[in-house]
N, C-alpha and C. Protein backbone atom coordinates (compact mmCIF):
# COMPACT_ATOMS: atom_id res chain seq x y z
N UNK A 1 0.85 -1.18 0.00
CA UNK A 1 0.00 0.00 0.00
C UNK A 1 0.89 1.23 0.00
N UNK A 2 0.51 2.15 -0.98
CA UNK A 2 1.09 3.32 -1.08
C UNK A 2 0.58 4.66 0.18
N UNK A 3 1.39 5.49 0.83
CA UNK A 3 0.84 6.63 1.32
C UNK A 3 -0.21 7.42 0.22
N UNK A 4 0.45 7.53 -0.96
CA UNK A 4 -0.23 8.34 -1.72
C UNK A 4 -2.22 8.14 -1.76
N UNK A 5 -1.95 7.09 -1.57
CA UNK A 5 -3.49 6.39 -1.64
C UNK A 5 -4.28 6.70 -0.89
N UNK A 6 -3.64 7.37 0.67
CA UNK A 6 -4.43 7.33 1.62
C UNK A 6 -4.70 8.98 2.10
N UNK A 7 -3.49 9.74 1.66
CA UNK A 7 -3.32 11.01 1.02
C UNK A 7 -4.75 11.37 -0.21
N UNK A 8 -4.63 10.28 -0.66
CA UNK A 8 -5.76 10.95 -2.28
C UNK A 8 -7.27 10.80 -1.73
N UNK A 9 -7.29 10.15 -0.80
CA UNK A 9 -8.91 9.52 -0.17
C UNK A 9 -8.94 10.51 0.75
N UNK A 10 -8.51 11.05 1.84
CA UNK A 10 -8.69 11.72 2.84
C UNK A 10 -9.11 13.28 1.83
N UNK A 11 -8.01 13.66 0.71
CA UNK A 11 -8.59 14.95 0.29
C UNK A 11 -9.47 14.67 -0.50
N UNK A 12 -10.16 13.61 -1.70
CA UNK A 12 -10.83 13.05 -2.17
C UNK A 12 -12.52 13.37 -1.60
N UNK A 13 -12.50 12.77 -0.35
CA UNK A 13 -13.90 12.22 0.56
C UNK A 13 -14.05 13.83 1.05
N UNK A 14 -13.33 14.31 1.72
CA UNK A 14 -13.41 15.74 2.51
C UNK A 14 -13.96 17.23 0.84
N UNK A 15 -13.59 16.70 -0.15
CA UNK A 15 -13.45 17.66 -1.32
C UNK A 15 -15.07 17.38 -1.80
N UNK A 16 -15.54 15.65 -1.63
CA UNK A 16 -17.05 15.68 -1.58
C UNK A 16 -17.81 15.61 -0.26
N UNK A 17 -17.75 15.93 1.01
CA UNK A 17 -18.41 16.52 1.99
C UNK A 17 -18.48 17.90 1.75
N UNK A 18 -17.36 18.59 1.60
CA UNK A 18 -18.02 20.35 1.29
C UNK A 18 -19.24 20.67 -0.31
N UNK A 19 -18.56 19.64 -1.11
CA UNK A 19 -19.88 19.71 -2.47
C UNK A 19 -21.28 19.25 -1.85
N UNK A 20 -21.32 18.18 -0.70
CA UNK A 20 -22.32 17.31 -0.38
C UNK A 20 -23.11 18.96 0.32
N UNK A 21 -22.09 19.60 0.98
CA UNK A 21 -22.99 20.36 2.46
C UNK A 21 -24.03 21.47 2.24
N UNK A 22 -22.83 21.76 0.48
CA UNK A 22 -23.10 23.51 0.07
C UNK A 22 -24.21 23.20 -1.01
N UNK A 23 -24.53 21.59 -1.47
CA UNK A 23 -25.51 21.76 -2.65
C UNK A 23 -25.20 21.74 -3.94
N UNK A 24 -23.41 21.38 -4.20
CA UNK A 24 -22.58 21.28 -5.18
C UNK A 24 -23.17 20.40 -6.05
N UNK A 25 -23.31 19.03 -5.13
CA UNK A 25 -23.68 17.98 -6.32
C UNK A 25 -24.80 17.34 -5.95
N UNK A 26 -25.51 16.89 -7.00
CA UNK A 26 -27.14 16.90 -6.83
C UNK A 26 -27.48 15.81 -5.86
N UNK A 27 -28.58 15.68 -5.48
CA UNK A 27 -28.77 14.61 -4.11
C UNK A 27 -29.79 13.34 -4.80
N UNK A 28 -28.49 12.60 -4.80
CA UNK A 28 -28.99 11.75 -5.78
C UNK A 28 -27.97 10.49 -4.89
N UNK A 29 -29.04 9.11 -5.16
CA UNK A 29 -28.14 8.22 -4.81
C UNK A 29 -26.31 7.99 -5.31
N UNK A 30 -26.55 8.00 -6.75
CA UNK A 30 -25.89 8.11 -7.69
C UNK A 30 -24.33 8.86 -6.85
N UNK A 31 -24.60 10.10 -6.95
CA UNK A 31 -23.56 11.19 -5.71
C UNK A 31 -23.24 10.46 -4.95
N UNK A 32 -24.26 10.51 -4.12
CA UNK A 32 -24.39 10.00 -2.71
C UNK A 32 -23.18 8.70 -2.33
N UNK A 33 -23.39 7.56 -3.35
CA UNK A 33 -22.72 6.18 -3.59
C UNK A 33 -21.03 6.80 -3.04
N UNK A 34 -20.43 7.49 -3.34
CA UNK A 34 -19.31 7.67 -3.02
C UNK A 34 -18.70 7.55 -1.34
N UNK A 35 -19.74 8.79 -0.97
CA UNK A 35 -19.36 8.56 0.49
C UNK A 35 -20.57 7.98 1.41
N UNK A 36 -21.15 7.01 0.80
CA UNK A 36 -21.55 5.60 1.46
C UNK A 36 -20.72 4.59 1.13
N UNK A 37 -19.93 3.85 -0.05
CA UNK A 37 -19.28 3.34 -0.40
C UNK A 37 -18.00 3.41 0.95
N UNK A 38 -17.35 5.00 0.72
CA UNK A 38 -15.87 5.46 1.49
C UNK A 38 -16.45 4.25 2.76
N UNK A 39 -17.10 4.00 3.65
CA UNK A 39 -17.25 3.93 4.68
C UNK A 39 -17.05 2.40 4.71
N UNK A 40 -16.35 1.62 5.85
CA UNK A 40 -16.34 0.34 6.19
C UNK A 40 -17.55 0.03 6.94
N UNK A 41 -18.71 -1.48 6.67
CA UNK A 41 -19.37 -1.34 7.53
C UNK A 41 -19.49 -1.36 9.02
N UNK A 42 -18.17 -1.73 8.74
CA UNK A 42 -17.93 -1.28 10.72
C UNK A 42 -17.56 -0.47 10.89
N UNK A 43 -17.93 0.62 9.85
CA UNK A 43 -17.35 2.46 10.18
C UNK A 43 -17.58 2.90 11.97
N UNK A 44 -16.51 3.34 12.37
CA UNK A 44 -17.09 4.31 13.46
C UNK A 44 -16.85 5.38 13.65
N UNK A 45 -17.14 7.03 13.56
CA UNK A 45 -16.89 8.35 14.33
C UNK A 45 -17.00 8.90 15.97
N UNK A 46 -16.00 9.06 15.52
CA UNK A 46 -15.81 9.89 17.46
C UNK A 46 -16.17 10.86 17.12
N UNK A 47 -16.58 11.95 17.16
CA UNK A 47 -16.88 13.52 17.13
C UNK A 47 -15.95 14.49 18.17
N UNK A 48 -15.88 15.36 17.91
CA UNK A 48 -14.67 16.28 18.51
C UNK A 48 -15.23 16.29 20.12
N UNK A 49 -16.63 16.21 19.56
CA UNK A 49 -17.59 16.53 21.09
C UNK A 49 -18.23 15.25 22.01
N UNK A 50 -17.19 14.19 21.51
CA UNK A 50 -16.69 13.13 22.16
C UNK A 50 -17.94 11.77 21.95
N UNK A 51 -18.80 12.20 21.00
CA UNK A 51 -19.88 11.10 20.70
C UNK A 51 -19.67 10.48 19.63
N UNK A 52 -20.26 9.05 19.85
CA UNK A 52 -19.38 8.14 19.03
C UNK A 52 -20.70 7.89 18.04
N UNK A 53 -20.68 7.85 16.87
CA UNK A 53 -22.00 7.31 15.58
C UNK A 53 -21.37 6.24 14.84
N UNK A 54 -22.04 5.53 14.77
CA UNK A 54 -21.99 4.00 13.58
C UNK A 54 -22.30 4.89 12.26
N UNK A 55 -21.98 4.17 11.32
CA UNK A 55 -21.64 3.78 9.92
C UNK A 55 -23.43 4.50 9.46
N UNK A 56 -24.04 3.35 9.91
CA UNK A 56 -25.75 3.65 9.69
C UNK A 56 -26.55 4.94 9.76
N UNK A 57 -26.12 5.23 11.08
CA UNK A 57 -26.46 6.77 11.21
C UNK A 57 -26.24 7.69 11.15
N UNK A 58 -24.87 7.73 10.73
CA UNK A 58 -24.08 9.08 9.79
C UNK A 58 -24.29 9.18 8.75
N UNK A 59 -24.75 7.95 7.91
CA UNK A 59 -24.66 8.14 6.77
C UNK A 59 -26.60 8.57 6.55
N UNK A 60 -27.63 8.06 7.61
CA UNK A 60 -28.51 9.13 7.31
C UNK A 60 -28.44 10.29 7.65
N UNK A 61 -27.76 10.54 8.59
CA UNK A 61 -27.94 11.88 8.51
C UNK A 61 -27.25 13.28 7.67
N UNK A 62 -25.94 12.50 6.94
CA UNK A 62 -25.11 12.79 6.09
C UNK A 62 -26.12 13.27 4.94
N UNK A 63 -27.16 12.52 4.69
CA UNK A 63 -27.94 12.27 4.06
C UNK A 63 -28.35 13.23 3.61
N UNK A 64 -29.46 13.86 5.11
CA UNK A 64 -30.47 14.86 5.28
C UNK A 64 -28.98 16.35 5.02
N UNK A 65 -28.11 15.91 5.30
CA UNK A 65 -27.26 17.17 5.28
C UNK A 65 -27.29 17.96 4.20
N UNK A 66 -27.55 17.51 2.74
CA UNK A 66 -27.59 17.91 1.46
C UNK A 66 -27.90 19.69 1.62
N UNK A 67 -26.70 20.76 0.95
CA UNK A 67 -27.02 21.49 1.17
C UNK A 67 -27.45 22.80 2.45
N UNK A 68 -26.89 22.46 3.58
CA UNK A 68 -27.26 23.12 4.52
C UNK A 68 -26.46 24.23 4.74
N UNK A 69 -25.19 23.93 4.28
CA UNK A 69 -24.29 24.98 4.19
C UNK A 69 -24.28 26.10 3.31
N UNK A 70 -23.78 27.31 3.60
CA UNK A 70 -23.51 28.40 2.60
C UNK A 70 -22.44 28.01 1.44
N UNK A 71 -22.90 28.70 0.55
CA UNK A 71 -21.85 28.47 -0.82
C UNK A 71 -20.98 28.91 -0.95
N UNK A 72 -20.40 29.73 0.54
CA UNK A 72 -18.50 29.97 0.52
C UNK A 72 -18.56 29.07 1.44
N UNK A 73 -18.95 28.31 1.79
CA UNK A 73 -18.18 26.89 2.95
C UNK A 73 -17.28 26.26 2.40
N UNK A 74 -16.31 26.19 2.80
CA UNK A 74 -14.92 25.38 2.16
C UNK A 74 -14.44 24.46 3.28
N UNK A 75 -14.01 23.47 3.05
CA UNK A 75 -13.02 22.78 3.89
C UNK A 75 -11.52 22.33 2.99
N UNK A 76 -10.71 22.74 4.21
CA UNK A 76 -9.20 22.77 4.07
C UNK A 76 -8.50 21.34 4.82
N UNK A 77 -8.08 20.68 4.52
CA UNK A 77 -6.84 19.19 4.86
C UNK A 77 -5.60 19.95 4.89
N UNK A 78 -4.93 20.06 5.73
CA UNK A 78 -3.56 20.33 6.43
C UNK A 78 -3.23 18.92 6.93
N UNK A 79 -1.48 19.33 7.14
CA UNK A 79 -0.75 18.35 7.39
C UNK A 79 -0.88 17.01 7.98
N UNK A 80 -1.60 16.31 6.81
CA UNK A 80 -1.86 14.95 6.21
C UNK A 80 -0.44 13.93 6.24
N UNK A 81 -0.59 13.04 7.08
CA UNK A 81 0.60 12.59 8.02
C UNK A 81 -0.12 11.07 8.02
N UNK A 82 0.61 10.33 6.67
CA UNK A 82 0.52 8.79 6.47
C UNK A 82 1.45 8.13 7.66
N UNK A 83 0.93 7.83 9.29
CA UNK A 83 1.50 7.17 10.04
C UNK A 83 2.38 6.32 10.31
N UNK A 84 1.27 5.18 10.17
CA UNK A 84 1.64 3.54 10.13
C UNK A 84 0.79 2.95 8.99
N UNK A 85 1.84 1.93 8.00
CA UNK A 85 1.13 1.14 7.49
C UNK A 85 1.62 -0.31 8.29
N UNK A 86 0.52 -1.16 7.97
CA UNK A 86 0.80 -2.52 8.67
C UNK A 86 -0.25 -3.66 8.36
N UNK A 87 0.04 -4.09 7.62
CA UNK A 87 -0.85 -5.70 6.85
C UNK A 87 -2.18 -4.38 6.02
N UNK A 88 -3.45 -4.74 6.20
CA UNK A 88 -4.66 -4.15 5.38
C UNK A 88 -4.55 -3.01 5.62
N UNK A 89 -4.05 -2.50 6.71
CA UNK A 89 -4.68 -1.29 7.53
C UNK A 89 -3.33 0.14 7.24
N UNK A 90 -4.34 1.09 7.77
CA UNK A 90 -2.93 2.10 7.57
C UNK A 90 -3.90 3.14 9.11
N UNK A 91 -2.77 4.08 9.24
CA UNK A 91 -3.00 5.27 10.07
C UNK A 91 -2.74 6.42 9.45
N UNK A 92 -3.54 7.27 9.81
CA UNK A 92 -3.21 8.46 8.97
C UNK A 92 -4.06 9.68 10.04
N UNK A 93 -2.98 10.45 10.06
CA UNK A 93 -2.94 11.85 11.12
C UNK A 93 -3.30 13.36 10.09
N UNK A 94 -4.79 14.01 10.72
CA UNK A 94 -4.50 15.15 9.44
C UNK A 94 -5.25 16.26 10.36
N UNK A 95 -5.15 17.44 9.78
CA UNK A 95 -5.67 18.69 10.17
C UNK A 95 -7.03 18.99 9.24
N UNK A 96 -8.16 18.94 9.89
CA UNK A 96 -9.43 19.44 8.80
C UNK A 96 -9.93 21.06 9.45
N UNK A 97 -9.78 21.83 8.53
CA UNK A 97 -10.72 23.25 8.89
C UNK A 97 -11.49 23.60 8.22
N UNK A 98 -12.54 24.02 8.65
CA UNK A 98 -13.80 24.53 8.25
C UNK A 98 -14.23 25.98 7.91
N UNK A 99 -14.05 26.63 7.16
CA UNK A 99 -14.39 27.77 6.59
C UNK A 99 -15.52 28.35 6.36
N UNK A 100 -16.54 29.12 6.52
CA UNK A 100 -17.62 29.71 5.91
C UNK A 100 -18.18 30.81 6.89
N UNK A 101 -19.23 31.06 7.85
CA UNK A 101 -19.23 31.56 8.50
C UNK A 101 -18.86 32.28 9.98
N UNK A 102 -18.14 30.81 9.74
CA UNK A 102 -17.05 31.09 11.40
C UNK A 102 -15.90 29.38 10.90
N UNK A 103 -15.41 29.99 11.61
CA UNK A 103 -13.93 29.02 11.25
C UNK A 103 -13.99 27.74 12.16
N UNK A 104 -13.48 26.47 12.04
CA UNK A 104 -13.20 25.76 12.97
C UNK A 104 -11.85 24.81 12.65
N UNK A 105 -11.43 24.23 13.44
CA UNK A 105 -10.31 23.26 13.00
C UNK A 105 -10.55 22.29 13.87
N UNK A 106 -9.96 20.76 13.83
CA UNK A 106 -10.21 19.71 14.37
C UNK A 106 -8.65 19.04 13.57
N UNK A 107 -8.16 18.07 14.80
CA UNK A 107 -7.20 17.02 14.58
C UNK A 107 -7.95 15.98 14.36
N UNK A 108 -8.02 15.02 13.24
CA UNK A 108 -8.13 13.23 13.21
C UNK A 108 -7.30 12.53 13.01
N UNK A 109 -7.43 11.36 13.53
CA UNK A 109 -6.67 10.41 13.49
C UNK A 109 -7.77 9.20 12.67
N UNK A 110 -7.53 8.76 11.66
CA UNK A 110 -8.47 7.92 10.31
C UNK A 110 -7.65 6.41 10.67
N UNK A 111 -8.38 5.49 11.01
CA UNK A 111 -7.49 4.36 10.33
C UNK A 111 -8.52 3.16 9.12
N UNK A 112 -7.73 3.50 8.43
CA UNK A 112 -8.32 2.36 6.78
C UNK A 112 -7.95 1.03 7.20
N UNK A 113 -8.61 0.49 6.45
CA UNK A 113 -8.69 -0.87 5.45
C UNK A 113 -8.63 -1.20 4.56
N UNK A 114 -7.86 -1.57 3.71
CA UNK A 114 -7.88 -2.11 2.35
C UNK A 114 -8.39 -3.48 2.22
N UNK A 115 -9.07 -3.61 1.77
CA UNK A 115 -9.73 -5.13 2.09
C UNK A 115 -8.94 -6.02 1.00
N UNK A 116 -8.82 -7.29 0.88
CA UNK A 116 -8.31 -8.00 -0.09
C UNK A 116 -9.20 -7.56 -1.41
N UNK A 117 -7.87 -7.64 -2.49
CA UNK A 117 -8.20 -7.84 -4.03
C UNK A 117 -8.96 -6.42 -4.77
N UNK A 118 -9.36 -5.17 -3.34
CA UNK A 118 -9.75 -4.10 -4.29
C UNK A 118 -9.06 -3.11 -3.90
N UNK A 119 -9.23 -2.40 -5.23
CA UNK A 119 -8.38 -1.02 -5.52
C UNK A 119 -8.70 0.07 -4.12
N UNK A 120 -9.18 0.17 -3.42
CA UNK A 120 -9.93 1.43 -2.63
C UNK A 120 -9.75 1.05 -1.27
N UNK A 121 -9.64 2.25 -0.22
CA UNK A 121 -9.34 1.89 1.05
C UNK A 121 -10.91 2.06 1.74
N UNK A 122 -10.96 1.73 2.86
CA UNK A 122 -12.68 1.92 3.51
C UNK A 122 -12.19 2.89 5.03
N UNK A 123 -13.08 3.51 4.87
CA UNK A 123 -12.49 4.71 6.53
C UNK A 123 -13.20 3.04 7.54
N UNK A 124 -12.49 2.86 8.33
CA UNK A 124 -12.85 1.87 9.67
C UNK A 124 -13.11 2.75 11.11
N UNK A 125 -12.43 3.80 11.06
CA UNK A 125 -12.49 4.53 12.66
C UNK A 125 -11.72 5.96 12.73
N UNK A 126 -12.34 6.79 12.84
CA UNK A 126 -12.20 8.23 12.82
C UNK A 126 -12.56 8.64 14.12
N UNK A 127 -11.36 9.31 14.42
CA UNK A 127 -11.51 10.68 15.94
C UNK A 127 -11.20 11.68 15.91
N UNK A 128 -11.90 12.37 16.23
CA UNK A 128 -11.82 14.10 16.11
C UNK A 128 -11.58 15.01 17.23
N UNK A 129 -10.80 16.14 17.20
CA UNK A 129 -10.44 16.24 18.34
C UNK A 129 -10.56 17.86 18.17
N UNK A 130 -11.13 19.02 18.46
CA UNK A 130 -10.74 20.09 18.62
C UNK A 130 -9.95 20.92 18.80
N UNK A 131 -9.89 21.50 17.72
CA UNK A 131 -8.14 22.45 17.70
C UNK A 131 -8.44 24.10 17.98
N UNK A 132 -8.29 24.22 19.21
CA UNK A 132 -8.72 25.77 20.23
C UNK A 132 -8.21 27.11 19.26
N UNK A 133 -8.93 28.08 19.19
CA UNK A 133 -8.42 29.42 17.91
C UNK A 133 -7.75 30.00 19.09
């Protein structure tokens, strides 16, 4: 497994959450398939605000998110830091900030899966951590 791979998915997935938020791309399964796909079904999120969501219920509510954001909302990936790789799995350390009406930043720590025989990694477990202005 290449870093580059895990580098191209992290700005990849984050480049369609800001299209998903602002109304970029139409709300359509079709879209949608990408970052339901990204997700392992044993996806899990920590949230900065320390609550943990399954795979299932992020992704409805990811769902309902279509659009809620303003159309200068941007999100920014900073120093994207391929960890550890080790058998399927990799670690990967990055900076996400949030742009539009008020700013935010958050540290994650992502760890993938590459499952046997396919091209694409699956997010398995994401934590988020608040980065103080």
């Amino acid at each position: 497994m290449e870093p580059q791979m895990f580098i191209d998915e992290v700005k990849d997935l984050h480049k369609f959450i800001q299209d998903w938020l602002t109304g970029s791309v139409p709300k359509t399964e079709t879209a949608f398939y990408c970052f339901r796909d990204a997700l392992d079904v044993d996806f899990i999120i920590i949230h900065p605000t320390g609550i943990a969501e399954h795979r299932e219920k992020l992704v409805k509510s990811f769902w309902s998110a279509h659009g809620v954001r303003e159309k200068n909302f941007a999100i920014e990936i900073r120093n994207l830091n391929p960890r550890l790789m080790f058998g399927d799995f990799a670690l990967v350390n990055y900076e996400e900030w949030q742009f539009g009406n008020t700013t935010t930043g958050r540290v994650s720590s992502v760890l993938f899966r590459k499952p046997n025989k396919e091209n694409k990694v699956r997010w398995l477990h994401l934590h988020e951590t608040w980065i103080s202005s």
